[in-house]
N, C-alpha and C. Protein backbone atom coordinates (compact mmCIF):
# COMPACT_ATOMS: atom_id res chain seq x y z
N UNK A 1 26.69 -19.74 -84.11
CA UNK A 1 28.08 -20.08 -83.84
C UNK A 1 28.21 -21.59 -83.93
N UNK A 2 29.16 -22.22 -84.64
CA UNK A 2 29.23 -23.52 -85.06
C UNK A 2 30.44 -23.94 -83.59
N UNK A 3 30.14 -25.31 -83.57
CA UNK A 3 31.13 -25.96 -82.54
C UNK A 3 32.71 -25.77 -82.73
N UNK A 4 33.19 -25.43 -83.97
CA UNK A 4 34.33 -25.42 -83.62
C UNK A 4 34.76 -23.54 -83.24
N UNK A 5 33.84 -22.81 -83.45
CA UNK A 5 34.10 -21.48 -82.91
C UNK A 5 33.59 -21.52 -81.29
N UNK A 6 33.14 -22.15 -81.22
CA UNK A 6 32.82 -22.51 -79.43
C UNK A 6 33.85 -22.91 -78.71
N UNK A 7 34.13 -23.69 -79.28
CA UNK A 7 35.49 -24.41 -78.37
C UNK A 7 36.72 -23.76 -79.16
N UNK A 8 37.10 -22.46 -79.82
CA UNK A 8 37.85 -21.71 -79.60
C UNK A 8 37.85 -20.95 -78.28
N UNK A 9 36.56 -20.62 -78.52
CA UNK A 9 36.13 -19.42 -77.18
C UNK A 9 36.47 -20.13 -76.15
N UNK A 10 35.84 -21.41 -75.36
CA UNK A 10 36.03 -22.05 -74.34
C UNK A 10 37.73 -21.57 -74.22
N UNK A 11 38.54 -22.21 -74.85
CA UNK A 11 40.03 -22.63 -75.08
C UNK A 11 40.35 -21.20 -74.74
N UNK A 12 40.04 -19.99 -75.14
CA UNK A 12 40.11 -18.56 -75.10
C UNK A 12 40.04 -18.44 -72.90
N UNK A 13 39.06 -18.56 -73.06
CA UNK A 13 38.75 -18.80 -71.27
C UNK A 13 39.37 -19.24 -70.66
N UNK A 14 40.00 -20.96 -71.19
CA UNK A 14 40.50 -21.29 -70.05
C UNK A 14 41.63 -20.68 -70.07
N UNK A 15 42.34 -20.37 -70.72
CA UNK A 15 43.86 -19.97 -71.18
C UNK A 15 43.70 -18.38 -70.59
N UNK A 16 42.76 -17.66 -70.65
CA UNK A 16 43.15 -16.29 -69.99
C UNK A 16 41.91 -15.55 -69.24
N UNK A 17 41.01 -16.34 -68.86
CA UNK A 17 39.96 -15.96 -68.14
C UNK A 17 38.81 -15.25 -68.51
N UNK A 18 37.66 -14.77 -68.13
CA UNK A 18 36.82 -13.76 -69.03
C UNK A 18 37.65 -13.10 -70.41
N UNK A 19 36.66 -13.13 -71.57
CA UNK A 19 37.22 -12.57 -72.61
C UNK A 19 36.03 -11.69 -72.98
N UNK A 20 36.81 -10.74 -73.53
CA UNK A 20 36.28 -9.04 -74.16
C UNK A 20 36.06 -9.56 -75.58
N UNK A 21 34.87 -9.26 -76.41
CA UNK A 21 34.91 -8.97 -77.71
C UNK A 21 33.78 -7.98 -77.65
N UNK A 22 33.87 -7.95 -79.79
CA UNK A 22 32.89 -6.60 -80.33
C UNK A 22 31.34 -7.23 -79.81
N UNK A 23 30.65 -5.78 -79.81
CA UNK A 23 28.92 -6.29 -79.06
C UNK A 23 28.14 -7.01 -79.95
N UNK A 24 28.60 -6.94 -81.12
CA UNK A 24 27.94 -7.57 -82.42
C UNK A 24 27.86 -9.28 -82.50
N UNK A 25 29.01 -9.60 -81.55
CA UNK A 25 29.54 -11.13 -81.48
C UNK A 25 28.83 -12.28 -81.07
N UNK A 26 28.75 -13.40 -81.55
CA UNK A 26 27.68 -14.35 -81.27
C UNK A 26 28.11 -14.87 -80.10
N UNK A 27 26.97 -15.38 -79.00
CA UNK A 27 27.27 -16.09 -77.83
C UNK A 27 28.13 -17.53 -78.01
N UNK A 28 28.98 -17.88 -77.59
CA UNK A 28 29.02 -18.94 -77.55
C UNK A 28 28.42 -20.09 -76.34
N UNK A 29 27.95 -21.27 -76.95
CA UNK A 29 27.22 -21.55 -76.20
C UNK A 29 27.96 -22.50 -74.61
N UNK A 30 27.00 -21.78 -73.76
CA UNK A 30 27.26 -22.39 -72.30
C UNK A 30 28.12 -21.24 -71.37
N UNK A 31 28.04 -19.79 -71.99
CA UNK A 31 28.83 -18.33 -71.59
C UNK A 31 27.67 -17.61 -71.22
N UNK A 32 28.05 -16.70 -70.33
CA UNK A 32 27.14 -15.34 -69.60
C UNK A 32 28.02 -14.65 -70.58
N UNK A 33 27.42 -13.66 -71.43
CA UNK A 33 27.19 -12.53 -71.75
C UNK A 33 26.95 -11.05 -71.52
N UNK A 34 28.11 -10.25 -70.91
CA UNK A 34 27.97 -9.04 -70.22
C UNK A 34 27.95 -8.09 -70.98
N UNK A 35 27.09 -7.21 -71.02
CA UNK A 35 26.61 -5.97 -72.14
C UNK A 35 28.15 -4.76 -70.90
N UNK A 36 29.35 -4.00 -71.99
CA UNK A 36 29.72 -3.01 -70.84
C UNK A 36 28.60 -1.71 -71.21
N UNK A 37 28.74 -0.99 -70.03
CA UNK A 37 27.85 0.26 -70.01
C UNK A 37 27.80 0.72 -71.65
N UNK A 38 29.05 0.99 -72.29
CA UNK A 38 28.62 1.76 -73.36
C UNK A 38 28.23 0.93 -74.85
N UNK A 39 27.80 0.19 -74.52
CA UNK A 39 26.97 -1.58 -75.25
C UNK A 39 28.23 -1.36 -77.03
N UNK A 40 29.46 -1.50 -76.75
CA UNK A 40 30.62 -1.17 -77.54
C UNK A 40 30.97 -2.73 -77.81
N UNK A 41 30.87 -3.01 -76.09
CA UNK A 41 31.55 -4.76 -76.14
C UNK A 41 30.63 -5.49 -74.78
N UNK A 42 31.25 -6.98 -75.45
CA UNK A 42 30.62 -7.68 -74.32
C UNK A 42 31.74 -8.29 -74.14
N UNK A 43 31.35 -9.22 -72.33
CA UNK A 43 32.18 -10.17 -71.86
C UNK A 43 31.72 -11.49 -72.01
N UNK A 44 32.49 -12.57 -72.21
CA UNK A 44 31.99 -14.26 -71.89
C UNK A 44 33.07 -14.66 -71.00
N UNK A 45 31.88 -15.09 -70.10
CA UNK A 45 32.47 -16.24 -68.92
C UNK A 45 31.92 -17.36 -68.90
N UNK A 46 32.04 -18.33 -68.22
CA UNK A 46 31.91 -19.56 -68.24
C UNK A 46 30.24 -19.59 -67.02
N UNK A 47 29.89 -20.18 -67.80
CA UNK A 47 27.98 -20.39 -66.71
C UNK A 47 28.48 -21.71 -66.04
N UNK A 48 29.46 -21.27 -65.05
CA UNK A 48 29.47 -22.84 -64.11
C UNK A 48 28.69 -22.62 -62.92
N UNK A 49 28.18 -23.80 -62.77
CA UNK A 49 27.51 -24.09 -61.30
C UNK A 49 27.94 -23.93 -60.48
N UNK A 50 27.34 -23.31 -59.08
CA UNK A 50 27.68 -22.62 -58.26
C UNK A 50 28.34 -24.10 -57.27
N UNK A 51 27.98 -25.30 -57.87
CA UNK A 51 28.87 -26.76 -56.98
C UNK A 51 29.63 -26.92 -57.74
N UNK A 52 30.07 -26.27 -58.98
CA UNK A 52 31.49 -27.09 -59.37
C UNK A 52 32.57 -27.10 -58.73
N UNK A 53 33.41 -27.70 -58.75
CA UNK A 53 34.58 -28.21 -57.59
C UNK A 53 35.58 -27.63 -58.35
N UNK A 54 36.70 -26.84 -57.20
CA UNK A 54 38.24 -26.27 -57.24
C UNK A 54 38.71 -26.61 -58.37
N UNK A 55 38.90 -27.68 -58.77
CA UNK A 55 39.55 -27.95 -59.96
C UNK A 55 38.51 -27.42 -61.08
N UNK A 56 37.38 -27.76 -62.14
CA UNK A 56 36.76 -26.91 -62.47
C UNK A 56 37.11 -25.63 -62.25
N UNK A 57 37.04 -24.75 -61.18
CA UNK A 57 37.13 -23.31 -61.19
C UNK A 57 38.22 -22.71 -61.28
N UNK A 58 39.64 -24.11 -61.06
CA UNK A 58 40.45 -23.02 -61.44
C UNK A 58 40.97 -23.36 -62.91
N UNK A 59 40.19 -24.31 -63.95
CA UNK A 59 40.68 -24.73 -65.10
C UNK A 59 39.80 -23.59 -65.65
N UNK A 60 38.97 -22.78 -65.60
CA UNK A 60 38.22 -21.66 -66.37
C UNK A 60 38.48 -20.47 -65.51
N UNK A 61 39.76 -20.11 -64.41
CA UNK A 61 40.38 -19.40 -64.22
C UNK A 61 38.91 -18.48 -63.43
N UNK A 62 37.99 -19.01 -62.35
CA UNK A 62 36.92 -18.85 -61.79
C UNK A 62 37.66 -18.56 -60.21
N UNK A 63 38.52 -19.42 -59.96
CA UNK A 63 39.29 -19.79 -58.49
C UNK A 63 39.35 -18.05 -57.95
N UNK A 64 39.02 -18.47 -56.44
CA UNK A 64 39.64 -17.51 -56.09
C UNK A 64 40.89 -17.11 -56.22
N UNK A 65 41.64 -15.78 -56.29
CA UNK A 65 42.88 -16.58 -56.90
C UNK A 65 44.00 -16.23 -55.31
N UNK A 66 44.88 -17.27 -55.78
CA UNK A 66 46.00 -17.16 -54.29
C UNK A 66 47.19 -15.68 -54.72
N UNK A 67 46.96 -14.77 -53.74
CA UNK A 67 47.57 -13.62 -54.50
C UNK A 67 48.73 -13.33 -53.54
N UNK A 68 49.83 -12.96 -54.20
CA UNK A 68 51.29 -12.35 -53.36
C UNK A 68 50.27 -11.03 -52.17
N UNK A 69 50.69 -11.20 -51.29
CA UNK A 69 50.47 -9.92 -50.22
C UNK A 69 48.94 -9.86 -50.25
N UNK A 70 48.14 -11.02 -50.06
CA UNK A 70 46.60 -11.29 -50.22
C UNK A 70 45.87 -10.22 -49.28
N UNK A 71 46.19 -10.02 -48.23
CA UNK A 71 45.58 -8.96 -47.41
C UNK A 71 45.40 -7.34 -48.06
N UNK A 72 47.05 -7.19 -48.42
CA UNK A 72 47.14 -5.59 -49.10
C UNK A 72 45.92 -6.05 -50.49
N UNK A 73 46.03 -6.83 -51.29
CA UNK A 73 45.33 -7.05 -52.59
C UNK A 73 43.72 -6.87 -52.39
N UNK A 74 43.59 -7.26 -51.25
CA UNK A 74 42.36 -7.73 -50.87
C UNK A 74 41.64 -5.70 -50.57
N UNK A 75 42.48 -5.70 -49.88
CA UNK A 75 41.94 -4.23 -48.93
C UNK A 75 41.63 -2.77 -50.24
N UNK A 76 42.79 -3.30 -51.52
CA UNK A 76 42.58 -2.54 -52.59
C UNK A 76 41.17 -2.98 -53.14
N UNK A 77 40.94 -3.95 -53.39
CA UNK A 77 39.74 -4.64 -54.50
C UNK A 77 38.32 -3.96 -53.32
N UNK A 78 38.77 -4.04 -51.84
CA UNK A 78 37.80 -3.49 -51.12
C UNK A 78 37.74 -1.82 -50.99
N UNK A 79 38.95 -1.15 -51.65
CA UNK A 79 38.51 0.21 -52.25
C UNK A 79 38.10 0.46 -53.52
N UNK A 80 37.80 -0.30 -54.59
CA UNK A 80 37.47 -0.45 -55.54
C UNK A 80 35.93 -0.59 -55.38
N UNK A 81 35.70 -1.68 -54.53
CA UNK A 81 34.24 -2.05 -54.57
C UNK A 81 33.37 -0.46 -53.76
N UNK A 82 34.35 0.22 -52.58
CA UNK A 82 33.60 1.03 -52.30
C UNK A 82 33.46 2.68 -53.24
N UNK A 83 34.48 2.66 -53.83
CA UNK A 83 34.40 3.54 -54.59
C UNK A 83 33.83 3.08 -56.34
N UNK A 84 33.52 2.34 -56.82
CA UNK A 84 32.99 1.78 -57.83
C UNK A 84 31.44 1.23 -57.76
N UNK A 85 31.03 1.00 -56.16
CA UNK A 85 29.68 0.38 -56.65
C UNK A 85 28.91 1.80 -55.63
N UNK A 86 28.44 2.80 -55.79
CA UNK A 86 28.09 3.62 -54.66
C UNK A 86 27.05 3.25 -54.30
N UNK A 87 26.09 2.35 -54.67
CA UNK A 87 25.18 1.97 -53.88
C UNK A 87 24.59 0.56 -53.83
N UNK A 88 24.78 0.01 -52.82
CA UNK A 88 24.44 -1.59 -52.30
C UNK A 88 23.41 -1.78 -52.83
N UNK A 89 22.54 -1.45 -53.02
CA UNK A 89 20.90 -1.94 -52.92
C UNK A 89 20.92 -1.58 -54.69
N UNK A 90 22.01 -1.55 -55.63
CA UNK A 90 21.66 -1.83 -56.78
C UNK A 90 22.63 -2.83 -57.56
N UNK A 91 22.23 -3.33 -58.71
CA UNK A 91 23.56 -4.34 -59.51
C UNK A 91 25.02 -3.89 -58.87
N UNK A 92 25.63 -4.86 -59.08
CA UNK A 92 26.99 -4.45 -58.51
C UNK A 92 27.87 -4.43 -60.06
N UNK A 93 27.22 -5.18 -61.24
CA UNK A 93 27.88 -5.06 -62.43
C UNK A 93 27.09 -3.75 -63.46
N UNK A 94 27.06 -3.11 -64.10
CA UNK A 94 29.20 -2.65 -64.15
C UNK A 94 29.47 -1.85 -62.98
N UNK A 95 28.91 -1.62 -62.03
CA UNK A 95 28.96 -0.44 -61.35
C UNK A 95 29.24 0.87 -61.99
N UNK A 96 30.25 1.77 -61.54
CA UNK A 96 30.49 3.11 -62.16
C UNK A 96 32.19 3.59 -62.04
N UNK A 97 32.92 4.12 -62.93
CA UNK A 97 34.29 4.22 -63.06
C UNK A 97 34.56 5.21 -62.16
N UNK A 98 35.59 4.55 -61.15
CA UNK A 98 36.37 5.63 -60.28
C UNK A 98 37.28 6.49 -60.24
N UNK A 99 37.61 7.18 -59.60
CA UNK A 99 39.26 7.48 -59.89
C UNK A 99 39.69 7.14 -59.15
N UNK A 100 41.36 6.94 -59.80
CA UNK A 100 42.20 6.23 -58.82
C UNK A 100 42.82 7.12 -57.34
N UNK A 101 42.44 8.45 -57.51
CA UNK A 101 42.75 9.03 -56.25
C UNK A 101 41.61 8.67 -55.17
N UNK A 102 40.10 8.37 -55.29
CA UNK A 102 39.38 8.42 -54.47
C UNK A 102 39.94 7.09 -53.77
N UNK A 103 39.77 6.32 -54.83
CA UNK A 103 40.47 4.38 -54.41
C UNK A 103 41.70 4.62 -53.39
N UNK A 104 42.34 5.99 -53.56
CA UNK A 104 43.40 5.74 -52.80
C UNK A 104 43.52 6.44 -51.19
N UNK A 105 42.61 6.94 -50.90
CA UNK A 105 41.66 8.07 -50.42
C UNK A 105 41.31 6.41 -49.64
N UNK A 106 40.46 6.25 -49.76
CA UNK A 106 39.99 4.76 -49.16
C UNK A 106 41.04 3.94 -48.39
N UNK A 107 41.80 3.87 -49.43
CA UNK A 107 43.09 2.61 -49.16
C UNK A 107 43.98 3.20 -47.62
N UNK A 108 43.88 4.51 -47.89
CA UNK A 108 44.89 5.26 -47.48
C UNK A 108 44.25 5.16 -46.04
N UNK A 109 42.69 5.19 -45.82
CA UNK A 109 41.95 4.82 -44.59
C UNK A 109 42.09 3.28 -43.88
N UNK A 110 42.32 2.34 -45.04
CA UNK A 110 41.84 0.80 -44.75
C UNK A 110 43.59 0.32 -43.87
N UNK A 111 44.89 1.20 -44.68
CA UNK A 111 45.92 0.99 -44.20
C UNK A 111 46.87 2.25 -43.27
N UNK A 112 46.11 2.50 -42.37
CA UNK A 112 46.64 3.47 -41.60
C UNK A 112 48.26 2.99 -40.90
N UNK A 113 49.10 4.09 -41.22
CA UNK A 113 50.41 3.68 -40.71
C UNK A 113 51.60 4.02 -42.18
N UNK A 114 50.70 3.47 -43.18
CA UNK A 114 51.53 3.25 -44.53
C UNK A 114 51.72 4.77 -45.28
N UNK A 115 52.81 4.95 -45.29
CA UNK A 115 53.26 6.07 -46.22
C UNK A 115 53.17 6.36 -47.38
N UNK A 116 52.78 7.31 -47.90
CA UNK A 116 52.34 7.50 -49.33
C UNK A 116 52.92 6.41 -50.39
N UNK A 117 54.43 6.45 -50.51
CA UNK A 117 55.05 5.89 -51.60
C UNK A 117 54.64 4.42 -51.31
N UNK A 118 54.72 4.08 -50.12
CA UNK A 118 54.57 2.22 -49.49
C UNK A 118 53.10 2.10 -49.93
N UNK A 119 52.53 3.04 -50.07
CA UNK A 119 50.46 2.66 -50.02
C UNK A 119 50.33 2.64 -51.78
N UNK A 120 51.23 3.08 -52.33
CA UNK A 120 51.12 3.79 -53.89
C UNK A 120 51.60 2.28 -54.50
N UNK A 121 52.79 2.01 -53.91
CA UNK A 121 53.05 0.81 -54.70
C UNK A 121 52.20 -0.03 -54.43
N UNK A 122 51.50 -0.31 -53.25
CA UNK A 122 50.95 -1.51 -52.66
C UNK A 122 49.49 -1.49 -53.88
N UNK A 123 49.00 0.14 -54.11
CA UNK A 123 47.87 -0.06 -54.81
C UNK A 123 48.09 -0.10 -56.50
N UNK A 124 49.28 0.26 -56.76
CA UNK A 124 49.85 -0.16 -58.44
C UNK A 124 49.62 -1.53 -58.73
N UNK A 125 50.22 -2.26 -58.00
CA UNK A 125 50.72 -3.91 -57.93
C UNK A 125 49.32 -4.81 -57.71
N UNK A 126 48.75 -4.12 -56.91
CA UNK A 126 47.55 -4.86 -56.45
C UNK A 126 46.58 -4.59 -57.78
N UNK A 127 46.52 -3.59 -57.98
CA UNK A 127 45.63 -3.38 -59.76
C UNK A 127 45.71 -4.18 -60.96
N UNK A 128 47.33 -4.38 -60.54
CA UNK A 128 47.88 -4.99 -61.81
C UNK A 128 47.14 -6.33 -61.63
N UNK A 129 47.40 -7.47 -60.42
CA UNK A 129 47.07 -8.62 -60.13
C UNK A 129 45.09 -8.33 -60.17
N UNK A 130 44.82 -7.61 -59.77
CA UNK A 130 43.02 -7.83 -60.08
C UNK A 130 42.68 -7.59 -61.40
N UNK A 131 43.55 -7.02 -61.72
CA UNK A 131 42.99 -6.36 -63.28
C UNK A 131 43.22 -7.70 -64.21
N UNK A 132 44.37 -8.47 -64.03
CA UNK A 132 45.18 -9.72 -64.60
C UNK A 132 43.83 -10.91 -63.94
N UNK A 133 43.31 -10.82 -63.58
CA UNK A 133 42.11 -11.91 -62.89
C UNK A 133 40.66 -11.31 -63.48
N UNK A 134 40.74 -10.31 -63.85
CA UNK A 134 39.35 -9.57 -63.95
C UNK A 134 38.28 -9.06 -63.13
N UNK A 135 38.62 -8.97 -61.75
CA UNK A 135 38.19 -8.17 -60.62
C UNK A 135 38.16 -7.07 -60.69
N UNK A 136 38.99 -6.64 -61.69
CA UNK A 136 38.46 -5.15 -61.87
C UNK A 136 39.09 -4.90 -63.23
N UNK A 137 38.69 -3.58 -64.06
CA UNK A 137 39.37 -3.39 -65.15
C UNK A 137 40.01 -1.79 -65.05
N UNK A 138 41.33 -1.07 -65.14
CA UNK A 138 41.45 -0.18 -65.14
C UNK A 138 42.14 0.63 -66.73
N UNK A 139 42.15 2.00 -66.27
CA UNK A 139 42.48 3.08 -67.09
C UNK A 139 43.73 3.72 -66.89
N UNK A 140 43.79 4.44 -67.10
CA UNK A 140 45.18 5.40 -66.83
C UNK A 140 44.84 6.17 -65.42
N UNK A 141 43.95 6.34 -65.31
CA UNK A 141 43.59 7.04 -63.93
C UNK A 141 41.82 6.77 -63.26
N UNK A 142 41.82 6.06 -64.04
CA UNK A 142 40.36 5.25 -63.38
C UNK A 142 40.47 3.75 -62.98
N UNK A 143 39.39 3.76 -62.41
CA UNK A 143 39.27 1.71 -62.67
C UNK A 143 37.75 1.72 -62.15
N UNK A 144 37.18 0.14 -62.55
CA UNK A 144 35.62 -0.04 -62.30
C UNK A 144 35.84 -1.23 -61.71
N UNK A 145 34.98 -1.89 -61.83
CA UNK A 145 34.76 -3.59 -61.50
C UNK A 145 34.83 -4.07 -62.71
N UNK A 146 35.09 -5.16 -62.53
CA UNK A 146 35.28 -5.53 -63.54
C UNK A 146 34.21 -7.32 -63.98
N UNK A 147 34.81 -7.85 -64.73
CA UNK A 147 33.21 -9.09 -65.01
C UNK A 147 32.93 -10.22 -64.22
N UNK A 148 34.26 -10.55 -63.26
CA UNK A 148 34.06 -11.71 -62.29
C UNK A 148 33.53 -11.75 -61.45
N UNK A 149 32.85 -9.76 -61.14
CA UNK A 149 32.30 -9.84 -59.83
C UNK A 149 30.79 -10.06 -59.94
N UNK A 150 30.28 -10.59 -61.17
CA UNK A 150 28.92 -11.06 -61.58
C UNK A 150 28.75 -12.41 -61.28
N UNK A 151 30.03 -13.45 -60.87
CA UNK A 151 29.86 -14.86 -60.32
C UNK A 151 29.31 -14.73 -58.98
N UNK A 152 29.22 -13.72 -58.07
CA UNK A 152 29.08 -13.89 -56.65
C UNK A 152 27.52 -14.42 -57.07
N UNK A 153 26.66 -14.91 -55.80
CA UNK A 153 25.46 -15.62 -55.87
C UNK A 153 24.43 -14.60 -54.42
N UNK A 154 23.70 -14.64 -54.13
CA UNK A 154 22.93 -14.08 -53.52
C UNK A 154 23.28 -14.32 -52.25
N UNK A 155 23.73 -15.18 -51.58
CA UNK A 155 24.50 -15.18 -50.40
C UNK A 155 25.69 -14.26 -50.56
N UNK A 156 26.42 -14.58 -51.24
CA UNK A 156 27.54 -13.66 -51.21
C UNK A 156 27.46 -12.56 -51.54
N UNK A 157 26.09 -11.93 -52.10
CA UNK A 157 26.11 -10.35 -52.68
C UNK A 157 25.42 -10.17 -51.27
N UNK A 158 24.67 -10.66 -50.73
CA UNK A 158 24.41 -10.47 -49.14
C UNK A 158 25.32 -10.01 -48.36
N UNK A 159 26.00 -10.68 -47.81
CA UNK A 159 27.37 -10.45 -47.15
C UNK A 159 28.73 -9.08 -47.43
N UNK A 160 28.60 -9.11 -48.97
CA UNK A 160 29.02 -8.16 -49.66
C UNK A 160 28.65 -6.89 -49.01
N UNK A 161 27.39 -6.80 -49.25
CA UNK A 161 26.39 -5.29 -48.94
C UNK A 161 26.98 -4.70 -47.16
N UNK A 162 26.49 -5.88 -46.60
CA UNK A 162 27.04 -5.72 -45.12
C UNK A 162 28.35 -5.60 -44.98
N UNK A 163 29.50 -5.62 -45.36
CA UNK A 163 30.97 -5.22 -45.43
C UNK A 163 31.10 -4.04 -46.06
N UNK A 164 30.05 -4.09 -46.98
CA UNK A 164 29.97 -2.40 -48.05
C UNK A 164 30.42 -1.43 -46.97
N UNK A 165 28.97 -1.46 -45.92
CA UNK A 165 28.34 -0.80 -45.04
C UNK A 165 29.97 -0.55 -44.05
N UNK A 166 31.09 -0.93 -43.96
CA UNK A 166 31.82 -1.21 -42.69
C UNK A 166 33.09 -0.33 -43.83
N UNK A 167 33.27 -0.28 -45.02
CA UNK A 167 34.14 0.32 -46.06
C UNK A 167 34.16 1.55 -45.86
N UNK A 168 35.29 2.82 -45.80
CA UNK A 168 34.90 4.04 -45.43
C UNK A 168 34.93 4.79 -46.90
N UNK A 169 34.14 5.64 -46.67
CA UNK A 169 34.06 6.76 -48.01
C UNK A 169 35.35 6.96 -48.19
N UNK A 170 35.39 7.95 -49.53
CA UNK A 170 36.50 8.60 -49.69
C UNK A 170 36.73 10.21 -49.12
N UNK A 171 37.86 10.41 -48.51
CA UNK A 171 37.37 11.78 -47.88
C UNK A 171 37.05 12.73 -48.75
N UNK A 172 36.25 13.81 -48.27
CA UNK A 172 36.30 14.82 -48.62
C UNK A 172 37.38 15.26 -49.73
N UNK A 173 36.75 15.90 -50.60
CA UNK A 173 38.07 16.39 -51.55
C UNK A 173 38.23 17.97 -51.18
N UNK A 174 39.24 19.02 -50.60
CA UNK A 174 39.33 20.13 -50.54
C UNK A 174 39.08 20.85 -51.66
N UNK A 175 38.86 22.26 -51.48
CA UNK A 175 38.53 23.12 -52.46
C UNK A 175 39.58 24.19 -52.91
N UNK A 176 40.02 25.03 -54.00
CA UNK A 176 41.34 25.79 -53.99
C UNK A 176 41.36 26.30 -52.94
N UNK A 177 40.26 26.63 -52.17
CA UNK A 177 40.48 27.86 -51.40
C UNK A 177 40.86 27.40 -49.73
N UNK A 178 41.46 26.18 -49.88
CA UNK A 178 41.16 25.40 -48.66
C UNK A 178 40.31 25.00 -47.80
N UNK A 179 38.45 25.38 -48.09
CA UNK A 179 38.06 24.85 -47.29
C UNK A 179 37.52 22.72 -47.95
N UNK A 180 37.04 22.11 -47.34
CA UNK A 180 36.42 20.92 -47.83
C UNK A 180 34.91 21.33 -48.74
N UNK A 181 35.02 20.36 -49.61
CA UNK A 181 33.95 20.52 -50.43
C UNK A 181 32.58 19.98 -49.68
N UNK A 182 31.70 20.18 -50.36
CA UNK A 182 30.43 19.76 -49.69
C UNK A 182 30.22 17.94 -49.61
């Protein structure tokens, strides 16, 4: 890859954050390289240092980001992580594709009080904004993790695991016959 296809890519990043291409595609240099599960495509992000400063992180769109209704956003991305990574003690990237009923199954635990339609929008909107950051990537009726959650560092996948642990399953799914499944 010659310098001026590099600093397309860079320019690609800063302007819209992790970028998707074909698996065939050359690295550009100074990018992490994410193989997805079905090795179709990869991701490039930016290999910044875990001291680069706010500005840096939010010019390669790294920042945490400041989100409308940060709590509801937050509590979704934390049914995502529990229904997408099922087990702590392995990679957390790519994890495994959920459905969006289990995610909601979760949500529906994390926000007790909230009524179907109030919990439905809260988890539409909130998809839209993680999915628009790359915290997660979804489907028509799935979603996974998505490539930003490969920046966390070993402290923070620490901490992670232990909040895993505090995330509730998704319930039980019933069976036609009404009883709960195994």
């Amino acid at each position: 890859m010659n310098e001026h296809d590099t600093a397309l890519w860079w320019a690609k990043i800063r302007s819209g954050g992790p970028q998707q291409a074909p698996a065939g595609s050359p690295s550009p240099a100074g990018m992490r390289r994410l193989v997805e599960p079905d090795a179709q495509s990869v991701w490039f992000l930016p290999n910044l240092p875990p001291s680069a400063a706010p500005e840096v992180l939010a010019e390669y769109r790294q920042e945490p980001a400041t989100l409308q209704d940060s709590a509801g956003t937050l509590r979704v991305f934390a049914a995502c992580l529990r229904c997408c990574w099922p087990d702590p003690g392995t990679d957390l990237w790519p994890g495994q594709p959920a459905d969006l009923t289990d995610v909601d199954q979760v949500l529906q635990q994390l926000t007790p009080g909230r009524d179907r339609a109030s919990r439905r929008k809260l988890l539409s909107a909130s998809l839209r904004r993680l999915e628009a950051s790359r915290w997660v990537l979804q489907t028509a009726d799935r979603v996974r993790l998505g490539p930003r959650v490969t920046g966390w560092g070993s402290l923070e996948l620490s901490t992670l695991r232990e909040l895993w642990r505090m995330i509730p399953d998704p319930q039980p799914k019933s069976d036609p016959g009404g009883g709960e499944a195994p």
